[in-house]
N, C-alpha and C. Protein backbone atom coordinates (compact mmCIF):
# COMPACT_ATOMS: atom_id res chain seq x y z
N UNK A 1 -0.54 34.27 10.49
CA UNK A 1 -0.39 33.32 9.41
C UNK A 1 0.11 34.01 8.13
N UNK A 2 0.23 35.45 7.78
CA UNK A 2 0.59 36.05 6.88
C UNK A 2 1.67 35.91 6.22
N UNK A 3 2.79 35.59 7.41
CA UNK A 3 4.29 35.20 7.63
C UNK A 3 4.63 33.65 7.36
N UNK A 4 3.54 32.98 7.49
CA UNK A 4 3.26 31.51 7.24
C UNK A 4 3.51 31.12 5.58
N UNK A 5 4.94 31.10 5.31
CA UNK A 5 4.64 30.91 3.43
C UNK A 5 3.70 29.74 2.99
N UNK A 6 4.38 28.41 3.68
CA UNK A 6 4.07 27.42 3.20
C UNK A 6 1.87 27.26 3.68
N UNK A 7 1.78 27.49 4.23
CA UNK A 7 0.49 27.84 4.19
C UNK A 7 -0.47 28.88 3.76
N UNK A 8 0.31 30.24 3.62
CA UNK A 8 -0.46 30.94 2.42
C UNK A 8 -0.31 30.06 0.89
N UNK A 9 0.83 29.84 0.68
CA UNK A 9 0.34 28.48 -0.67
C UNK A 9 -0.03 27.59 -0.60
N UNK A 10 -0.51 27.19 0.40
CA UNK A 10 -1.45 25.83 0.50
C UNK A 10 -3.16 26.60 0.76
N UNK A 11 -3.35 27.51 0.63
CA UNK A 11 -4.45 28.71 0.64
C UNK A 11 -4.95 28.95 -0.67
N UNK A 12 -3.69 29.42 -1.88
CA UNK A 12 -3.58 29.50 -2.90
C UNK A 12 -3.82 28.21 -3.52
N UNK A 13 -3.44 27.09 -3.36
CA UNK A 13 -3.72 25.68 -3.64
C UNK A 13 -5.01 25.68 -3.71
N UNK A 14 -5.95 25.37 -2.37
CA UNK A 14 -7.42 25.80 -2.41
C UNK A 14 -8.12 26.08 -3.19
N UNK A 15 -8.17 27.44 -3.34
CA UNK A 15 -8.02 28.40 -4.26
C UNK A 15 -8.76 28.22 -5.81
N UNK A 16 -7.22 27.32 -6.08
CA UNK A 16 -7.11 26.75 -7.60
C UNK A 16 -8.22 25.48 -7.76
N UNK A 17 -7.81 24.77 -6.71
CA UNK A 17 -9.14 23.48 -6.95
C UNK A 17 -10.28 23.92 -6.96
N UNK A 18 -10.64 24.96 -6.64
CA UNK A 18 -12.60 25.36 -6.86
C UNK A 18 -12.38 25.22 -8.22
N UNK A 19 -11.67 25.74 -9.03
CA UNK A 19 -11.80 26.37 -10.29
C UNK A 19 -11.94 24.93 -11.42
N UNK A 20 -11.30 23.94 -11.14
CA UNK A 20 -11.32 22.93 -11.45
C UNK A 20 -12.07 22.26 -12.57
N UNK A 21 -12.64 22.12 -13.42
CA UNK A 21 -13.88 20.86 -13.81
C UNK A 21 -13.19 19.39 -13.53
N UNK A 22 -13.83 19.01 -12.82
CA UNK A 22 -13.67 17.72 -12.44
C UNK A 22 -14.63 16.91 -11.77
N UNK A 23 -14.73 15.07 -12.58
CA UNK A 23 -15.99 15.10 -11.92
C UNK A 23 -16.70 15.14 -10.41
N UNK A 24 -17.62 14.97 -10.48
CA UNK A 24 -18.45 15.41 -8.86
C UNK A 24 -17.53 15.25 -7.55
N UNK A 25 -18.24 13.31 -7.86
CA UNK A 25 -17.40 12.75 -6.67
C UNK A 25 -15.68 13.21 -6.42
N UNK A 26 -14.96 13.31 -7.67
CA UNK A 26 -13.50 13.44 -7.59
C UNK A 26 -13.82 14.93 -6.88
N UNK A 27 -14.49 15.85 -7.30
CA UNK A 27 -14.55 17.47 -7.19
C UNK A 27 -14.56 17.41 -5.65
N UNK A 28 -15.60 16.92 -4.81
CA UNK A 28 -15.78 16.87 -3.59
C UNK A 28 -14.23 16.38 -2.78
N UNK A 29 -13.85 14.75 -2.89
CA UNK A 29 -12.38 15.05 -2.49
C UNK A 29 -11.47 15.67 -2.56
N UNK A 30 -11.20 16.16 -3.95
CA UNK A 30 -10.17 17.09 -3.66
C UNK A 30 -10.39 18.48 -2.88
N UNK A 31 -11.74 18.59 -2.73
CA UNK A 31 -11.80 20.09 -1.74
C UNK A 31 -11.62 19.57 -0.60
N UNK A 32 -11.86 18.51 0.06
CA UNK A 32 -12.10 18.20 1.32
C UNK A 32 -10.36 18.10 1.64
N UNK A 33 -9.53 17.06 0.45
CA UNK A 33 -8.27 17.09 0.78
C UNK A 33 -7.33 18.29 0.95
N UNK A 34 -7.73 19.24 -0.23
CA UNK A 34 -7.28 20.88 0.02
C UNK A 34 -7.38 21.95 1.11
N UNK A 35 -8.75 21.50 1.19
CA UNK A 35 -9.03 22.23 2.87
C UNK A 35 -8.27 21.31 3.87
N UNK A 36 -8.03 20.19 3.95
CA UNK A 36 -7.25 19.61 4.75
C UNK A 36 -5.94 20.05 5.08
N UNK A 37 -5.19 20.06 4.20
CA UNK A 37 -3.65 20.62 4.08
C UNK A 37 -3.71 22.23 4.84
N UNK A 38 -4.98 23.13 4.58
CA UNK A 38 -4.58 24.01 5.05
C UNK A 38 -5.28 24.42 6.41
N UNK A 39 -5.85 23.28 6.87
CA UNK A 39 -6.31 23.43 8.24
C UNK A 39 -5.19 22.53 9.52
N UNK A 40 -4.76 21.36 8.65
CA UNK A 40 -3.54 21.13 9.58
C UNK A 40 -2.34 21.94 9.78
N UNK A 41 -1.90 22.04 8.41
CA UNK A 41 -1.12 23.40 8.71
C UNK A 41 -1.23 24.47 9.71
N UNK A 42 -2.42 25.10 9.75
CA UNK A 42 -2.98 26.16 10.88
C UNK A 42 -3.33 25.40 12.32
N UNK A 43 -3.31 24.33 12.38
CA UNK A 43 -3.38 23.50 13.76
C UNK A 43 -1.88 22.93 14.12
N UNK A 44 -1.05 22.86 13.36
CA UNK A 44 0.26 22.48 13.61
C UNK A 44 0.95 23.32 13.51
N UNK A 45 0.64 24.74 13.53
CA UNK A 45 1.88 25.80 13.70
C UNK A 45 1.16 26.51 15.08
N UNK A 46 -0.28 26.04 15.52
CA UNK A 46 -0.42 26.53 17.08
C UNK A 46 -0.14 25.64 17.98
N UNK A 47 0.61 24.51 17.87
CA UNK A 47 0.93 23.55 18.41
C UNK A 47 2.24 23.87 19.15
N UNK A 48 2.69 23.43 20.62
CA UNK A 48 3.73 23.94 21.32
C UNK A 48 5.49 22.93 21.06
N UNK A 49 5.08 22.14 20.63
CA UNK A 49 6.25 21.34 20.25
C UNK A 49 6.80 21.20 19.22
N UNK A 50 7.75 20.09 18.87
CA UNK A 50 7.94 20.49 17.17
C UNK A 50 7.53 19.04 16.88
N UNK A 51 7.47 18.03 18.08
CA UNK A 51 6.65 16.77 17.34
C UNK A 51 5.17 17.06 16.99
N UNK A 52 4.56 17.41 17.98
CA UNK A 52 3.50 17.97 17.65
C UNK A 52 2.90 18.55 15.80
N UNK A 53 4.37 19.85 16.12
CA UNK A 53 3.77 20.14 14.55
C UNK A 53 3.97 19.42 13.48
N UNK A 54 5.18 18.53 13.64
CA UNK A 54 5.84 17.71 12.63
C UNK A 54 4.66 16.53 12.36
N UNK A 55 3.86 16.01 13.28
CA UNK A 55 2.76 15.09 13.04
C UNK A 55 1.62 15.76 11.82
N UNK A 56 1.02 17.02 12.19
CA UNK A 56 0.22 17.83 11.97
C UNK A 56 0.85 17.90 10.28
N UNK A 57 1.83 18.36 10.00
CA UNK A 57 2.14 18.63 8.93
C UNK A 57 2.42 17.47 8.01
N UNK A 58 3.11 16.21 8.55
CA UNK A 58 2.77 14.94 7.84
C UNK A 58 1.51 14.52 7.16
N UNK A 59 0.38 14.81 8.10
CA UNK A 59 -1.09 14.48 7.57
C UNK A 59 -1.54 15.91 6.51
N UNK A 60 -0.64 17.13 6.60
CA UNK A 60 -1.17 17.75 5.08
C UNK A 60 -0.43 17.73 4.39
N UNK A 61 0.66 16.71 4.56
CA UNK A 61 1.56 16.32 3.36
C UNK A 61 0.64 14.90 2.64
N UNK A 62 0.54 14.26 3.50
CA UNK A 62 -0.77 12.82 3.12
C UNK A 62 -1.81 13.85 2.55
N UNK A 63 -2.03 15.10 2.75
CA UNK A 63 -3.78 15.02 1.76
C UNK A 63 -3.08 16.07 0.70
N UNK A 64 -2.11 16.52 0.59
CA UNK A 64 -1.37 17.12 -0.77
C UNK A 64 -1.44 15.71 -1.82
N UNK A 65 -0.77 15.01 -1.39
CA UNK A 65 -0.70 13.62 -2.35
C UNK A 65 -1.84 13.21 -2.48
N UNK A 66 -2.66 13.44 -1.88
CA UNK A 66 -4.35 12.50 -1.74
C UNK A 66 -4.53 13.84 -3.00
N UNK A 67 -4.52 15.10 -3.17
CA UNK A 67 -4.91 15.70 -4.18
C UNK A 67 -4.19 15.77 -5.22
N UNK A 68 -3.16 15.53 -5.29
CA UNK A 68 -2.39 15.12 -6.47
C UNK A 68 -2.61 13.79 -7.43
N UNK A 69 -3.43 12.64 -6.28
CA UNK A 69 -4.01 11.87 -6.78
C UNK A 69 -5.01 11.46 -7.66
N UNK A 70 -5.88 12.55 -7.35
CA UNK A 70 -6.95 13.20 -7.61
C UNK A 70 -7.16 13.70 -9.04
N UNK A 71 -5.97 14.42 -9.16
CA UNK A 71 -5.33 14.90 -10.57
C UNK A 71 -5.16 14.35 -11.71
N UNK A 72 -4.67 13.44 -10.86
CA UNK A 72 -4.43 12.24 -11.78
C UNK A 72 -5.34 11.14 -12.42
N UNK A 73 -6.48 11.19 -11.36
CA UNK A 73 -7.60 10.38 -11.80
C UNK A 73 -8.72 11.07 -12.66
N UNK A 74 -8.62 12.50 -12.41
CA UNK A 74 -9.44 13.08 -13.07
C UNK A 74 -8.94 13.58 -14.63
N UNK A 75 -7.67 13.48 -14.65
CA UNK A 75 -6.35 13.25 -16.18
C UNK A 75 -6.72 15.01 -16.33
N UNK A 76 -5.84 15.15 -15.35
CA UNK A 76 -6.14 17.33 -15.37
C UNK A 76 -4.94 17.33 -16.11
N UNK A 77 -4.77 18.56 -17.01
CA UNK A 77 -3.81 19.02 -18.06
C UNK A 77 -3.58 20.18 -17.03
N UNK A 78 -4.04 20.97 -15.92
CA UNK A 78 -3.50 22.18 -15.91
C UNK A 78 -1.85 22.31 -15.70
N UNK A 79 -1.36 22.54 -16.23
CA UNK A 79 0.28 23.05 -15.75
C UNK A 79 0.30 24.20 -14.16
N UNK A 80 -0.98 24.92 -14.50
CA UNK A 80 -0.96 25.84 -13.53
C UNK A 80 -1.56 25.04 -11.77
N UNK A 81 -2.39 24.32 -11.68
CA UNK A 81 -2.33 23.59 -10.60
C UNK A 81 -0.90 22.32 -10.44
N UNK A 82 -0.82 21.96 -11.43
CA UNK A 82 0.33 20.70 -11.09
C UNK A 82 1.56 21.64 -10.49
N UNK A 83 1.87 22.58 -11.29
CA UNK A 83 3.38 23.16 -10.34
C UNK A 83 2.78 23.91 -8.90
N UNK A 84 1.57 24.66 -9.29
CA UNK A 84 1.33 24.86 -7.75
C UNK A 84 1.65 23.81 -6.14
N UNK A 85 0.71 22.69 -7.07
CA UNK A 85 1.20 21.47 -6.12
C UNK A 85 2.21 20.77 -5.76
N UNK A 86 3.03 21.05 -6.66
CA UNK A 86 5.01 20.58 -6.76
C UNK A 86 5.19 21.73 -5.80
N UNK A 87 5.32 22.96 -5.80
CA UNK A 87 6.17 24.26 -4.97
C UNK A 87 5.14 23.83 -3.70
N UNK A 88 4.06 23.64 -3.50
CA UNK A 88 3.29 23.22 -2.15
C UNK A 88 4.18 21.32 -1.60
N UNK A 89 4.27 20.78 -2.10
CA UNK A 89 4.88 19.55 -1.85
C UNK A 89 6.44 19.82 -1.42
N UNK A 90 7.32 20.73 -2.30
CA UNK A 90 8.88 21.15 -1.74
C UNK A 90 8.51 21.82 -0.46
N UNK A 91 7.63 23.18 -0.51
CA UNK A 91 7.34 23.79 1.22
C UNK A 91 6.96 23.06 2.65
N UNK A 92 6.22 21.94 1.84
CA UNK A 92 5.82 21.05 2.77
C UNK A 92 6.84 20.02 3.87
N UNK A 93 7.79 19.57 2.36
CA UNK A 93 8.85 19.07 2.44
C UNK A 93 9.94 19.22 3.31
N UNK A 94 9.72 20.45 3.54
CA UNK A 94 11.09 21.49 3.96
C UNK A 94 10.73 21.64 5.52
N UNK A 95 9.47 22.04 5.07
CA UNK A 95 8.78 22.42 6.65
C UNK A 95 8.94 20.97 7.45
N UNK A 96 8.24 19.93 7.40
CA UNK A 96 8.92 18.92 7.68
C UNK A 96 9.88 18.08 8.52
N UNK A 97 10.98 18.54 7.58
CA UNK A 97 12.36 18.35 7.41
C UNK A 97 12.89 19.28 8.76
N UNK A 98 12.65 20.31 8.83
CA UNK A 98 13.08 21.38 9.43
C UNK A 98 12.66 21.34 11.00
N UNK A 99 11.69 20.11 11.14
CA UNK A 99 11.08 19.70 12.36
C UNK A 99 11.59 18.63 13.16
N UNK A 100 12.98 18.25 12.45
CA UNK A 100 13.48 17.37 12.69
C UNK A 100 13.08 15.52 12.51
C-alpha cells in the first residue's frame, strides 16, 4: 500500500479529522466516514477485477463527500483539511476514471 498514493492520502485525511473540534455527534461521523474511504480503498485494490475495484472506490468516493459534508455542517474554517479533501476527491476521481 506504500505505492498506493491515493490511499496513503486518504490515511493522511484520517489523520487530520482526529484533530478536528467538532461537535460530538458530527465528530463520530466523520471518523467513521474517514475510516471508510480508507478501508474501501484497501478492499478495492485487493480485489481481482477492475469492476470490482471501481465499485469499492465509488463507495469511498460517497464517504469523502459524506465528510466533506460534515465540514460543512460543522462550518470548519480549516484551509488545511478542505484542500486535503479537494487533492483526496481529484485522486479519487482519477482512480475511478482510470477503472473505466
Amino acid at each position: 500500500m506504500k505505492n498506493f498514493r491515493t490511499y496513503q492520502k486518504s490515511v493522511s485525511f484520517y489523520h487530520l479529522t482526529t484533530s478536528l473540534r467538532v461537535p460530538s455527534p458530527l465528530k463520530d461521523q466523520l471518523h467513521r466516514a474517514a475510516s471508510s474511504i480508507v478501508l474501501n480503498l484497501a478492499e478495492g485494490s485487493g480485489r481481482s477485477t477492475m469492476a470490482d475495484q471501481k465499485r469499492f472506490y465509488h463507495i469511498a468516493f460517497g464517504s469523502l463527500r459524506e465528510c466533506q459534508a460534515v465540514l460543512d455542517l460543522a462550518q470548519t474554517s480549516s484551509s488545511t483539511i478542505r484542500e486535503a479533501a479537494d487533492s483526496l476527491a481529484a485522486s479519487l476521481y482519477c482512480l475511478i476514471k482510470s477503472r473505466g
